[in-house]
C-alpha atoms as a PDB file:
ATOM      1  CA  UNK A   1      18.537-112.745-106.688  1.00  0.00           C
ATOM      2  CA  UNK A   2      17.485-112.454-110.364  1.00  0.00           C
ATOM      3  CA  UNK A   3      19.428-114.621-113.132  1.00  0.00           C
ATOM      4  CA  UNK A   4      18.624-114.953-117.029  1.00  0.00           C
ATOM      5  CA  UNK A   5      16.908-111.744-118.252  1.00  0.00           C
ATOM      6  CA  UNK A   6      16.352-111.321-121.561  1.00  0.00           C
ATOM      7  CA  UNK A   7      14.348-108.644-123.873  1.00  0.00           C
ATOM      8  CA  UNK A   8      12.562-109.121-127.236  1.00  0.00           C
ATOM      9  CA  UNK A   9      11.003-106.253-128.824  1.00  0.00           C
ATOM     10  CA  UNK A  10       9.875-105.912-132.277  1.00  0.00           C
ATOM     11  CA  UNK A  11       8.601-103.235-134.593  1.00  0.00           C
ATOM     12  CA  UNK A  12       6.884-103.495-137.664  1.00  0.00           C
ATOM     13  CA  UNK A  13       9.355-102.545-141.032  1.00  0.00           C
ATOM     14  CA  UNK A  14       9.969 -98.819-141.485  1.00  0.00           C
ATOM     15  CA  UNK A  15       7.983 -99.050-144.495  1.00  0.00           C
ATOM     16  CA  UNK A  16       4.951 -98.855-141.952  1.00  0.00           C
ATOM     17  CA  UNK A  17       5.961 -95.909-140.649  1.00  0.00           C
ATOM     18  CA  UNK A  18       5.167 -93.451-143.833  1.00  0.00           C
ATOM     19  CA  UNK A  19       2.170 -91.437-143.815  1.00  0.00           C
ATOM     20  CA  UNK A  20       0.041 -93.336-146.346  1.00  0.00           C
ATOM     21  CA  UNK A  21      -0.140 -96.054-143.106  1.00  0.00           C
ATOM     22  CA  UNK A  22      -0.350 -94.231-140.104  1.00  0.00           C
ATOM     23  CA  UNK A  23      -0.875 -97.129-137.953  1.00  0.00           C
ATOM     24  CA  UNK A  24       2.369 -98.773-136.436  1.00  0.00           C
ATOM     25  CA  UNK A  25       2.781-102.083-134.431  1.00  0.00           C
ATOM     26  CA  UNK A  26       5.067-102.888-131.867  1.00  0.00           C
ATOM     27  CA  UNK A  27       5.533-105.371-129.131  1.00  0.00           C
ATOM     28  CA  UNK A  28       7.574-106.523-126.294  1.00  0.00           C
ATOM     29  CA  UNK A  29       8.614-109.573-123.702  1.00  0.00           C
ATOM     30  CA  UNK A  30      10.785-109.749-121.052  1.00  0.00           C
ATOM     31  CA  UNK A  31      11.237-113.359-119.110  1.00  0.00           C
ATOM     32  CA  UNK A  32      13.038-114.101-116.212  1.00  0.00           C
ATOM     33  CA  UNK A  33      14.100-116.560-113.146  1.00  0.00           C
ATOM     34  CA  UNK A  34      14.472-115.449-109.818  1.00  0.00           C
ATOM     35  CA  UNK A  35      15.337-117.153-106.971  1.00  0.00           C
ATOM     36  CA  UNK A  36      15.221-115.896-102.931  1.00  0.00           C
ATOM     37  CA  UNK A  37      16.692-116.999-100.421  1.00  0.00           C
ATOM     38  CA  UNK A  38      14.571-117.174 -98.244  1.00  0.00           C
ATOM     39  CA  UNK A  39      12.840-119.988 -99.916  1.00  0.00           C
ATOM     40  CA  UNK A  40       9.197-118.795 -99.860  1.00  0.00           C
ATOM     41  CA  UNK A  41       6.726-121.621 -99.514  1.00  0.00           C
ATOM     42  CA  UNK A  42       3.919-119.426-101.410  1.00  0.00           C
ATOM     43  CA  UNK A  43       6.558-118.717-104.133  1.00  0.00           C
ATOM     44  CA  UNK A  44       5.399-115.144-103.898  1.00  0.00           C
ATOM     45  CA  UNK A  45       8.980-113.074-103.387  1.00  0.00           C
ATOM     46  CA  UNK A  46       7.993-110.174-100.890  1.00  0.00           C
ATOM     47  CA  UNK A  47       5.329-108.018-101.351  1.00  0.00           C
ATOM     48  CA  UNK A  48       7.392-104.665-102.603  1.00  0.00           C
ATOM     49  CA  UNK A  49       8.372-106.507-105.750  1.00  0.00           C
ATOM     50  CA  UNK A  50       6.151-106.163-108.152  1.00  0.00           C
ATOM     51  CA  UNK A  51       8.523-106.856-111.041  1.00  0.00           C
ATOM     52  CA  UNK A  52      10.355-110.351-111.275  1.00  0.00           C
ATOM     53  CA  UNK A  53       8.087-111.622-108.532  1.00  0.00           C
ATOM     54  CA  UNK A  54       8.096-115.057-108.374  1.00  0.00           C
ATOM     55  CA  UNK A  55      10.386-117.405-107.022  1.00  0.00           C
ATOM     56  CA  UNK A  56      12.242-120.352-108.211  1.00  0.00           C
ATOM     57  CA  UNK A  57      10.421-120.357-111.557  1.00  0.00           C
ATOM     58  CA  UNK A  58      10.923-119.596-115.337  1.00  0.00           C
ATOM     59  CA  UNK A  59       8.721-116.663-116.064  1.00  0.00           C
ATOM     60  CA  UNK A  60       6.994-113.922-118.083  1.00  0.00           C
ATOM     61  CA  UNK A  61       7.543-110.442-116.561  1.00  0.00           C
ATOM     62  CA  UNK A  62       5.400-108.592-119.309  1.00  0.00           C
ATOM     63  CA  UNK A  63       4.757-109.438-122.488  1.00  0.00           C
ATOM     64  CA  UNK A  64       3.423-106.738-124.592  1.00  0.00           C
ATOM     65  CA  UNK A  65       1.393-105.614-128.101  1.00  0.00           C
ATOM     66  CA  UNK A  66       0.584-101.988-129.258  1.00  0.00           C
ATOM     67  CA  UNK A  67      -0.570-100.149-132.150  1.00  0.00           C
ATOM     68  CA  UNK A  68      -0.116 -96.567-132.249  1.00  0.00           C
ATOM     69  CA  UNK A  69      -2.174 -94.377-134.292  1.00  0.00           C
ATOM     70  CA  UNK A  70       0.012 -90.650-135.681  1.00  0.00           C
ATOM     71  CA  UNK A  71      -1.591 -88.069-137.634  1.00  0.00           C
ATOM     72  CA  UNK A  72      -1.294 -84.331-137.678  1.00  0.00           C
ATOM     73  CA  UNK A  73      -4.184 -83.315-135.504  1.00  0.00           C
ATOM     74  CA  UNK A  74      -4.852 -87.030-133.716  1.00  0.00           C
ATOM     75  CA  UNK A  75      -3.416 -90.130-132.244  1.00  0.00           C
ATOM     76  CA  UNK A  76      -4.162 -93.158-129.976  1.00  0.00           C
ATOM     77  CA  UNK A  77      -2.712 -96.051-128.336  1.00  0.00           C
ATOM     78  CA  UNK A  78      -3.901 -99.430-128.005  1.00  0.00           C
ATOM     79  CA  UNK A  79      -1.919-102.279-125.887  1.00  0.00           C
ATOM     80  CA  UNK A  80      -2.370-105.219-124.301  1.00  0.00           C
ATOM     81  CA  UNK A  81      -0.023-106.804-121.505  1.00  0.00           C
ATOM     82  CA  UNK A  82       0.026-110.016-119.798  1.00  0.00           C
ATOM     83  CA  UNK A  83       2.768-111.764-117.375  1.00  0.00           C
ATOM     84  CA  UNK A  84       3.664-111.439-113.444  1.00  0.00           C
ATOM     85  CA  UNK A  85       3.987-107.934-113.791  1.00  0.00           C
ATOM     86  CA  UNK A  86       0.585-106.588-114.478  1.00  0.00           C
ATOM     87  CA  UNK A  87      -1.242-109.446-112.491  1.00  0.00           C
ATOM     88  CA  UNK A  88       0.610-107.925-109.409  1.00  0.00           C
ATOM     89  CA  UNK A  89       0.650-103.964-110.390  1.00  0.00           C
ATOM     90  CA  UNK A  90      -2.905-104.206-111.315  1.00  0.00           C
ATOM     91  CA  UNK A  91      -4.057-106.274-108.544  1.00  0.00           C
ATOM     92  CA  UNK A  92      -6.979-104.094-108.284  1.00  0.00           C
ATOM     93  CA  UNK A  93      -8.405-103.577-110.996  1.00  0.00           C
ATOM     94  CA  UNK A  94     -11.365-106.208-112.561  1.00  0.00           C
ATOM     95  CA  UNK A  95     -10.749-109.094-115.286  1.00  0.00           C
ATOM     96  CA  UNK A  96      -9.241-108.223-118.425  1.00  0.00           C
ATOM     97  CA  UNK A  97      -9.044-104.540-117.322  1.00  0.00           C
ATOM     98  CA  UNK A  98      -5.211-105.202-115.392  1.00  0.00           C
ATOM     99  CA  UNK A  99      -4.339-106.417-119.116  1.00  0.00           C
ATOM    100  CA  UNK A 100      -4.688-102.860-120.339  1.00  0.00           C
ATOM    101  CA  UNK A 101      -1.199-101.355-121.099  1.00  0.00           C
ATOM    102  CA  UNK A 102      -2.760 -98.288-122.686  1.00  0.00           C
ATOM    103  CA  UNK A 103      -5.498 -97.418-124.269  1.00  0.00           C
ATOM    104  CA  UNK A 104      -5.723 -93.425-125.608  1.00  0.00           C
ATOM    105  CA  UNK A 105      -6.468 -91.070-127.954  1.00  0.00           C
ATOM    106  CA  UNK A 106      -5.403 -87.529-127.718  1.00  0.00           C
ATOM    107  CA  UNK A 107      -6.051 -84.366-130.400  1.00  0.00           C
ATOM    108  CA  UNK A 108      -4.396 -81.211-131.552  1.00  0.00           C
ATOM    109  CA  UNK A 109      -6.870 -78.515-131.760  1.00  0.00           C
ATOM    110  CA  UNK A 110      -4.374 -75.745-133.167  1.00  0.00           C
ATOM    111  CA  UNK A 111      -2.539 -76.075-135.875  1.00  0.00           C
ATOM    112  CA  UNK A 112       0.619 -73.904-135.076  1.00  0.00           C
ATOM    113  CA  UNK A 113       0.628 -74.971-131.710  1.00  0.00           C
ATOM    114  CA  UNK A 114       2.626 -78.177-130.500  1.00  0.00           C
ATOM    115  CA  UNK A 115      -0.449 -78.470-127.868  1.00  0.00           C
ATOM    116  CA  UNK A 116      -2.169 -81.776-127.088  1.00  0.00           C
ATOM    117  CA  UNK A 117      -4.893 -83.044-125.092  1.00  0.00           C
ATOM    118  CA  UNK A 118      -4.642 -87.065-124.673  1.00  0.00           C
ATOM    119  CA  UNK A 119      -8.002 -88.654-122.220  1.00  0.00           C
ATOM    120  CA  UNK A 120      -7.532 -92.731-121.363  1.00  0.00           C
ATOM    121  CA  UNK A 121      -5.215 -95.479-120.310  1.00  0.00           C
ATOM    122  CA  UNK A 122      -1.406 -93.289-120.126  1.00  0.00           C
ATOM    123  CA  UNK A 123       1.966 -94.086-119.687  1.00  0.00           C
ATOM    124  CA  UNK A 124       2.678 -92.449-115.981  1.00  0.00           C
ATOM    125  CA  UNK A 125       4.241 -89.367-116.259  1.00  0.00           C
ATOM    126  CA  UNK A 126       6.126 -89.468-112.603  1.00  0.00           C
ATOM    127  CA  UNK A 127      10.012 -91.197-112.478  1.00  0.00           C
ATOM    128  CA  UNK A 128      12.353 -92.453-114.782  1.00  0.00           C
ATOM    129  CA  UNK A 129      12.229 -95.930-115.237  1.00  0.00           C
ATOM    130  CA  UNK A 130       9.355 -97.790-116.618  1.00  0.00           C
ATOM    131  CA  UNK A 131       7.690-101.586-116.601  1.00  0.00           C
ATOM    132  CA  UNK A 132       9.735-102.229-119.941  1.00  0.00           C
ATOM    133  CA  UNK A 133      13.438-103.679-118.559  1.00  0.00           C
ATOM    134  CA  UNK A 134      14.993-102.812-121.859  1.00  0.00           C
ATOM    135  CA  UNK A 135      13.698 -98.882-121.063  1.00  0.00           C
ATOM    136  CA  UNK A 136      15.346 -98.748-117.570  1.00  0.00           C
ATOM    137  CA  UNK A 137      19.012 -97.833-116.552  1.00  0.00           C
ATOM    138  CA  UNK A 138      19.298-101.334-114.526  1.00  0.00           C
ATOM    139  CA  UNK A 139      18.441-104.733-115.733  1.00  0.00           C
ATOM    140  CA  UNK A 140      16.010-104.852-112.912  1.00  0.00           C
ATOM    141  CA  UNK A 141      13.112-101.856-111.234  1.00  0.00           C
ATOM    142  CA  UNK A 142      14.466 -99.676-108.215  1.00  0.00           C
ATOM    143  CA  UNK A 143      12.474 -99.807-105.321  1.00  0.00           C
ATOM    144  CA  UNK A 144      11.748 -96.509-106.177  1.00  0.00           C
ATOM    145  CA  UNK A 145      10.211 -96.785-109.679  1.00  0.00           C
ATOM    146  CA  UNK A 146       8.750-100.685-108.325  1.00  0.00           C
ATOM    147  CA  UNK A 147       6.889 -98.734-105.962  1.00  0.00           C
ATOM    148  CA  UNK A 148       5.565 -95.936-108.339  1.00  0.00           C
ATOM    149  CA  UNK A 149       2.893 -96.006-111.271  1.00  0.00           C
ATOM    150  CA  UNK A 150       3.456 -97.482-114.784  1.00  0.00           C
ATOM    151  CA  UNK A 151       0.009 -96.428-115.588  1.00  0.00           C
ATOM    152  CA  UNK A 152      -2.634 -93.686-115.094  1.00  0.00           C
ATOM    153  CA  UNK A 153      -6.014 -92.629-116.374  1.00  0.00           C
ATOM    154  CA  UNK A 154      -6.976 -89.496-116.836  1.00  0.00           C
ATOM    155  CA  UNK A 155      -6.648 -86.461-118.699  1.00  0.00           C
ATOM    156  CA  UNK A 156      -3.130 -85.029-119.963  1.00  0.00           C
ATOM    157  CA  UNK A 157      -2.444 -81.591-121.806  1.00  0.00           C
ATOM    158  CA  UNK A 158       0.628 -81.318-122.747  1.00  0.00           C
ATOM    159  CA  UNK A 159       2.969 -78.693-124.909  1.00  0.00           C
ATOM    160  CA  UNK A 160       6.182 -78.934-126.717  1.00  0.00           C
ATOM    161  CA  UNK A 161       8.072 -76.281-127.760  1.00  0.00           C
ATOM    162  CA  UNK A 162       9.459 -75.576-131.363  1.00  0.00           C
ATOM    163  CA  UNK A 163      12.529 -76.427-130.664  1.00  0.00           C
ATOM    164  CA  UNK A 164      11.957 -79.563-129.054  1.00  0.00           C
ATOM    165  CA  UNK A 165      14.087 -78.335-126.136  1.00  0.00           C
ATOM    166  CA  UNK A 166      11.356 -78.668-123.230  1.00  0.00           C
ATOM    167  CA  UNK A 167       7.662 -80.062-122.643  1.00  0.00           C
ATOM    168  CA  UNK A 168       5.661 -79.252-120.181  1.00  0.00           C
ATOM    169  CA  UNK A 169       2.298 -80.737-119.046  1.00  0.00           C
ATOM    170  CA  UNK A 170      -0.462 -81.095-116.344  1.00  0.00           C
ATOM    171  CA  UNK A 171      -2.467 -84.206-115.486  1.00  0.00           C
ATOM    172  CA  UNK A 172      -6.262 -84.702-114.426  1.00  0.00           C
ATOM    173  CA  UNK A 173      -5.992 -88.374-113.265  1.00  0.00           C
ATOM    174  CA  UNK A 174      -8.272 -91.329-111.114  1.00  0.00           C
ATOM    175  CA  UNK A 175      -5.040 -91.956-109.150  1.00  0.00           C
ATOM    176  CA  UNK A 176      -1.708 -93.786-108.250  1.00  0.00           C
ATOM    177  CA  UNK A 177      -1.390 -96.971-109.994  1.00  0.00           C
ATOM    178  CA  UNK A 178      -5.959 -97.218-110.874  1.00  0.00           C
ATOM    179  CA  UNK A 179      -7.456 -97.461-113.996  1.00  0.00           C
ATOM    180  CA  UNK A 180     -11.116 -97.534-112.999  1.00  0.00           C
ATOM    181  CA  UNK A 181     -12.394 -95.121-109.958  1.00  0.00           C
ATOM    182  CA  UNK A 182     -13.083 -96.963-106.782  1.00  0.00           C
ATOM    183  CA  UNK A 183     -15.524 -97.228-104.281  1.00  0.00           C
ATOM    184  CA  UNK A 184     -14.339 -94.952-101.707  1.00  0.00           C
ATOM    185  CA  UNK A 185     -12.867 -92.411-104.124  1.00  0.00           C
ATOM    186  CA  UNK A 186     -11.703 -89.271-102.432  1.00  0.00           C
ATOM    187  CA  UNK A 187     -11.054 -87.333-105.578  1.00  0.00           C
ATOM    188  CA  UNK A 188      -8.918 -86.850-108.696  1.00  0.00           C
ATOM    189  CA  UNK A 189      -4.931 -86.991-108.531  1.00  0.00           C
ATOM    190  CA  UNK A 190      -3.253 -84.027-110.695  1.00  0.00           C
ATOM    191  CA  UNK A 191       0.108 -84.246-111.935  1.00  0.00           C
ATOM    192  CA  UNK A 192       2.236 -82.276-113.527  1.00  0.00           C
ATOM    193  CA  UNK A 193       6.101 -82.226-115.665  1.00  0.00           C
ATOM    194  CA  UNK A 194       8.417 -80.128-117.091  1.00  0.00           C
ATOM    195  CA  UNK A 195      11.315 -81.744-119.339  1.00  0.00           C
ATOM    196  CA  UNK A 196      14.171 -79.727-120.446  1.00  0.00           C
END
Protein backbone atom coordinates (compact mmCIF):
# COMPACT_ATOMS: atom_id res chain seq x y z
CA UNK A 1 0.00 0.00 0.00
CA UNK A 2 1.22 3.43 -1.20
CA UNK A 3 0.41 6.68 1.02
CA UNK A 4 1.63 10.44 0.44
CA UNK A 5 2.23 11.02 -3.31
CA UNK A 6 2.91 14.14 -4.41
CA UNK A 7 4.06 15.82 -7.93
CA UNK A 8 6.20 18.93 -8.61
CA UNK A 9 6.80 19.93 -12.05
CA UNK A 10 8.05 23.13 -13.29
CA UNK A 11 8.53 24.91 -16.57
CA UNK A 12 10.50 27.72 -17.38
CA UNK A 13 8.17 31.27 -17.99
CA UNK A 14 6.35 31.36 -21.32
CA UNK A 15 8.56 34.06 -22.24
CA UNK A 16 11.08 31.12 -23.02
CA UNK A 17 9.00 29.63 -25.22
CA UNK A 18 9.18 32.36 -28.28
CA UNK A 19 11.27 31.68 -31.14
CA UNK A 20 14.15 34.09 -30.48
CA UNK A 21 14.97 31.20 -27.49
CA UNK A 22 14.25 28.01 -28.78
CA UNK A 23 15.55 26.16 -25.92
CA UNK A 24 12.96 25.32 -23.07
CA UNK A 25 13.54 23.80 -19.54
CA UNK A 26 11.45 21.69 -17.63
CA UNK A 27 11.63 19.36 -14.73
CA UNK A 28 9.87 17.00 -12.53
CA UNK A 29 9.72 14.96 -8.94
CA UNK A 30 7.51 12.68 -7.64
CA UNK A 31 8.16 11.26 -3.82
CA UNK A 32 6.48 8.75 -2.07
CA UNK A 33 6.06 6.17 1.05
CA UNK A 34 5.02 2.82 0.67
CA UNK A 35 4.54 0.35 3.00
CA UNK A 36 3.84 -3.79 2.43
CA UNK A 37 2.63 -5.92 4.34
CA UNK A 38 4.47 -8.34 4.15
CA UNK A 39 7.21 -6.60 5.93
CA UNK A 40 10.19 -7.31 3.62
CA UNK A 41 13.45 -7.66 5.49
CA UNK A 42 15.48 -6.45 2.22
CA UNK A 43 13.02 -3.49 2.00
CA UNK A 44 12.84 -4.31 -1.67
CA UNK A 45 8.73 -4.55 -2.33
CA UNK A 46 8.41 -7.49 -4.96
CA UNK A 47 10.19 -7.66 -7.92
CA UNK A 48 7.22 -6.54 -10.55
CA UNK A 49 7.23 -3.09 -9.02
CA UNK A 50 9.40 -1.08 -10.45
CA UNK A 51 7.70 2.18 -9.48
CA UNK A 52 7.22 3.08 -5.66
CA UNK A 53 9.53 0.21 -4.79
CA UNK A 54 10.70 0.46 -1.57
CA UNK A 55 9.26 -0.27 1.59
CA UNK A 56 8.66 1.51 4.75
CA UNK A 57 10.67 4.54 3.62
CA UNK A 58 10.28 8.24 2.48
CA UNK A 59 11.38 8.30 -1.09
CA UNK A 60 12.22 9.72 -4.54
CA UNK A 61 10.36 7.89 -7.35
CA UNK A 62 11.97 10.07 -10.22
CA UNK A 63 13.16 13.20 -10.15
CA UNK A 64 13.66 14.77 -13.43
CA UNK A 65 15.48 17.80 -15.71
CA UNK A 66 15.08 18.39 -19.53
CA UNK A 67 15.79 20.86 -22.09
CA UNK A 68 14.13 20.60 -25.28
CA UNK A 69 15.47 22.06 -28.33
CA UNK A 70 12.27 23.29 -31.29
CA UNK A 71 13.04 24.68 -34.53
CA UNK A 72 11.47 24.32 -37.92
CA UNK A 73 13.62 21.66 -39.47
CA UNK A 74 15.37 20.25 -35.95
CA UNK A 75 14.97 19.37 -32.36
CA UNK A 76 16.51 17.39 -29.43
CA UNK A 77 16.01 16.32 -26.00
CA UNK A 78 18.26 16.23 -23.20
CA UNK A 79 17.21 14.76 -19.55
CA UNK A 80 18.51 13.49 -16.72
CA UNK A 81 16.61 11.26 -14.02
CA UNK A 82 17.53 9.96 -10.75
CA UNK A 83 15.35 8.17 -7.83
CA UNK A 84 14.04 4.40 -7.21
CA UNK A 85 12.56 4.37 -10.42
CA UNK A 86 15.33 4.41 -12.90
CA UNK A 87 17.84 2.54 -10.53
CA UNK A 88 15.30 -0.41 -10.85
CA UNK A 89 13.98 0.09 -14.67
CA UNK A 90 17.47 0.53 -15.77
CA UNK A 91 19.00 -2.11 -13.79
CA UNK A 92 20.95 -3.04 -16.74
CA UNK A 93 22.35 -0.63 -18.13
CA UNK A 94 26.17 0.80 -16.91
CA UNK A 95 26.85 3.91 -14.45
CA UNK A 96 25.43 7.10 -15.26
CA UNK A 97 23.86 5.61 -18.45
CA UNK A 98 20.34 4.33 -16.26
CA UNK A 99 20.29 8.25 -15.43
CA UNK A 100 19.49 8.99 -19.05
CA UNK A 101 15.78 10.05 -19.41
CA UNK A 102 16.32 11.03 -23.04
CA UNK A 103 18.71 12.09 -25.00
CA UNK A 104 17.66 12.91 -29.01
CA UNK A 105 17.75 14.83 -31.82
CA UNK A 106 15.50 14.33 -34.72
CA UNK A 107 15.26 16.50 -38.30
CA UNK A 108 12.72 17.50 -40.87
CA UNK A 109 14.11 17.03 -44.23
CA UNK A 110 10.95 18.44 -46.21
CA UNK A 111 9.60 21.40 -45.72
CA UNK A 112 5.82 20.80 -46.57
CA UNK A 113 5.88 17.62 -45.04
CA UNK A 114 5.02 17.09 -41.20
CA UNK A 115 7.75 14.11 -41.53
CA UNK A 116 10.43 13.49 -38.90
CA UNK A 117 13.23 11.29 -38.30
CA UNK A 118 14.35 11.39 -34.42
CA UNK A 119 17.82 8.69 -33.66
CA UNK A 120 18.72 8.40 -29.57
CA UNK A 121 17.41 8.01 -26.08
CA UNK A 122 13.08 8.11 -26.83
CA UNK A 123 10.17 8.25 -24.90
CA UNK A 124 8.60 4.51 -25.60
CA UNK A 125 6.09 4.64 -28.00
CA UNK A 126 4.03 1.32 -26.70
CA UNK A 127 1.00 1.95 -23.78
CA UNK A 128 -0.54 4.69 -22.21
CA UNK A 129 0.83 5.53 -19.09
CA UNK A 130 4.28 6.71 -18.53
CA UNK A 131 7.15 6.90 -15.54
CA UNK A 132 5.77 10.55 -14.80
CA UNK A 133 2.70 9.88 -12.01
CA UNK A 134 1.25 13.24 -12.82
CA UNK A 135 1.02 11.81 -16.78
CA UNK A 136 -0.89 8.60 -15.81
CA UNK A 137 -4.72 8.00 -15.28
CA UNK A 138 -3.96 6.47 -11.61
CA UNK A 139 -1.87 7.93 -8.92
CA UNK A 140 0.19 4.83 -9.17
CA UNK A 141 1.69 2.42 -12.65
CA UNK A 142 -0.60 -0.61 -13.75
CA UNK A 143 1.04 -3.72 -13.82
CA UNK A 144 0.64 -3.37 -17.27
CA UNK A 145 2.50 -0.11 -18.08
CA UNK A 146 5.09 -1.19 -14.72
CA UNK A 147 5.93 -4.00 -16.77
CA UNK A 148 6.41 -2.18 -20.19
CA UNK A 149 9.20 0.33 -21.47
CA UNK A 150 9.51 4.04 -20.47
CA UNK A 151 12.43 4.22 -22.72
CA UNK A 152 13.90 3.04 -26.07
CA UNK A 153 16.81 3.70 -28.37
CA UNK A 154 16.66 3.65 -31.68
CA UNK A 155 15.47 5.16 -34.69
CA UNK A 156 11.80 6.73 -35.06
CA UNK A 157 10.14 8.24 -38.32
CA UNK A 158 7.26 9.56 -37.71
CA UNK A 159 4.36 11.70 -39.72
CA UNK A 160 1.61 13.96 -38.72
CA UNK A 161 -0.98 14.94 -40.73
CA UNK A 162 -2.18 18.59 -41.50
CA UNK A 163 -4.82 18.44 -39.58
CA UNK A 164 -3.34 17.15 -36.60
CA UNK A 165 -6.02 14.43 -36.57
CA UNK A 166 -3.63 11.23 -36.70
CA UNK A 167 0.25 10.30 -36.54
CA UNK A 168 1.61 7.50 -37.56
CA UNK A 169 5.16 6.09 -37.11
CA UNK A 170 7.61 3.09 -37.26
CA UNK A 171 10.49 2.33 -34.89
CA UNK A 172 14.10 0.81 -35.52
CA UNK A 173 15.02 0.14 -31.83
CA UNK A 174 17.98 -1.94 -29.49
CA UNK A 175 15.00 -3.35 -27.53
CA UNK A 176 12.45 -3.55 -24.58
CA UNK A 177 13.42 -1.41 -21.79
CA UNK A 178 17.85 -1.16 -23.21
CA UNK A 179 19.61 1.73 -23.98
CA UNK A 180 22.96 0.24 -24.96
CA UNK A 181 23.04 -3.21 -27.15
CA UNK A 182 24.03 -6.21 -25.16
CA UNK A 183 26.17 -8.98 -25.32
CA UNK A 184 24.04 -11.62 -26.64
CA UNK A 185 22.00 -9.33 -28.90
CA UNK A 186 19.67 -11.20 -31.16
CA UNK A 187 18.68 -8.25 -33.25
CA UNK A 188 16.80 -4.94 -33.49
CA UNK A 189 13.12 -4.53 -32.01
CA UNK A 190 10.72 -2.51 -34.56
CA UNK A 191 7.77 -0.80 -33.44
CA UNK A 192 5.25 0.84 -34.82
CA UNK A 193 1.82 3.47 -33.93
CA UNK A 194 -0.94 4.95 -35.34
CA UNK A 195 -2.88 7.76 -33.24
CA UNK A 196 -6.14 9.01 -34.34
Amino acid sequence: MSFGFFHIRAQGPDSLKKKAFPIRFSGYAEAYYAYDFGNPASKNRPGFFYSFNRHNELNLNLAMVKATFDERWIRGNAGLMLGTDPNVNLAAEPGLLKNIWEANIGVRPFKKLNLWIDAGILPSHIGFESAIGADCWNVSRSMLADNSPYVETGIKIEYKDSTGKFTVAALYLNGWQQIQIRKGFSGPAFGTRFVY
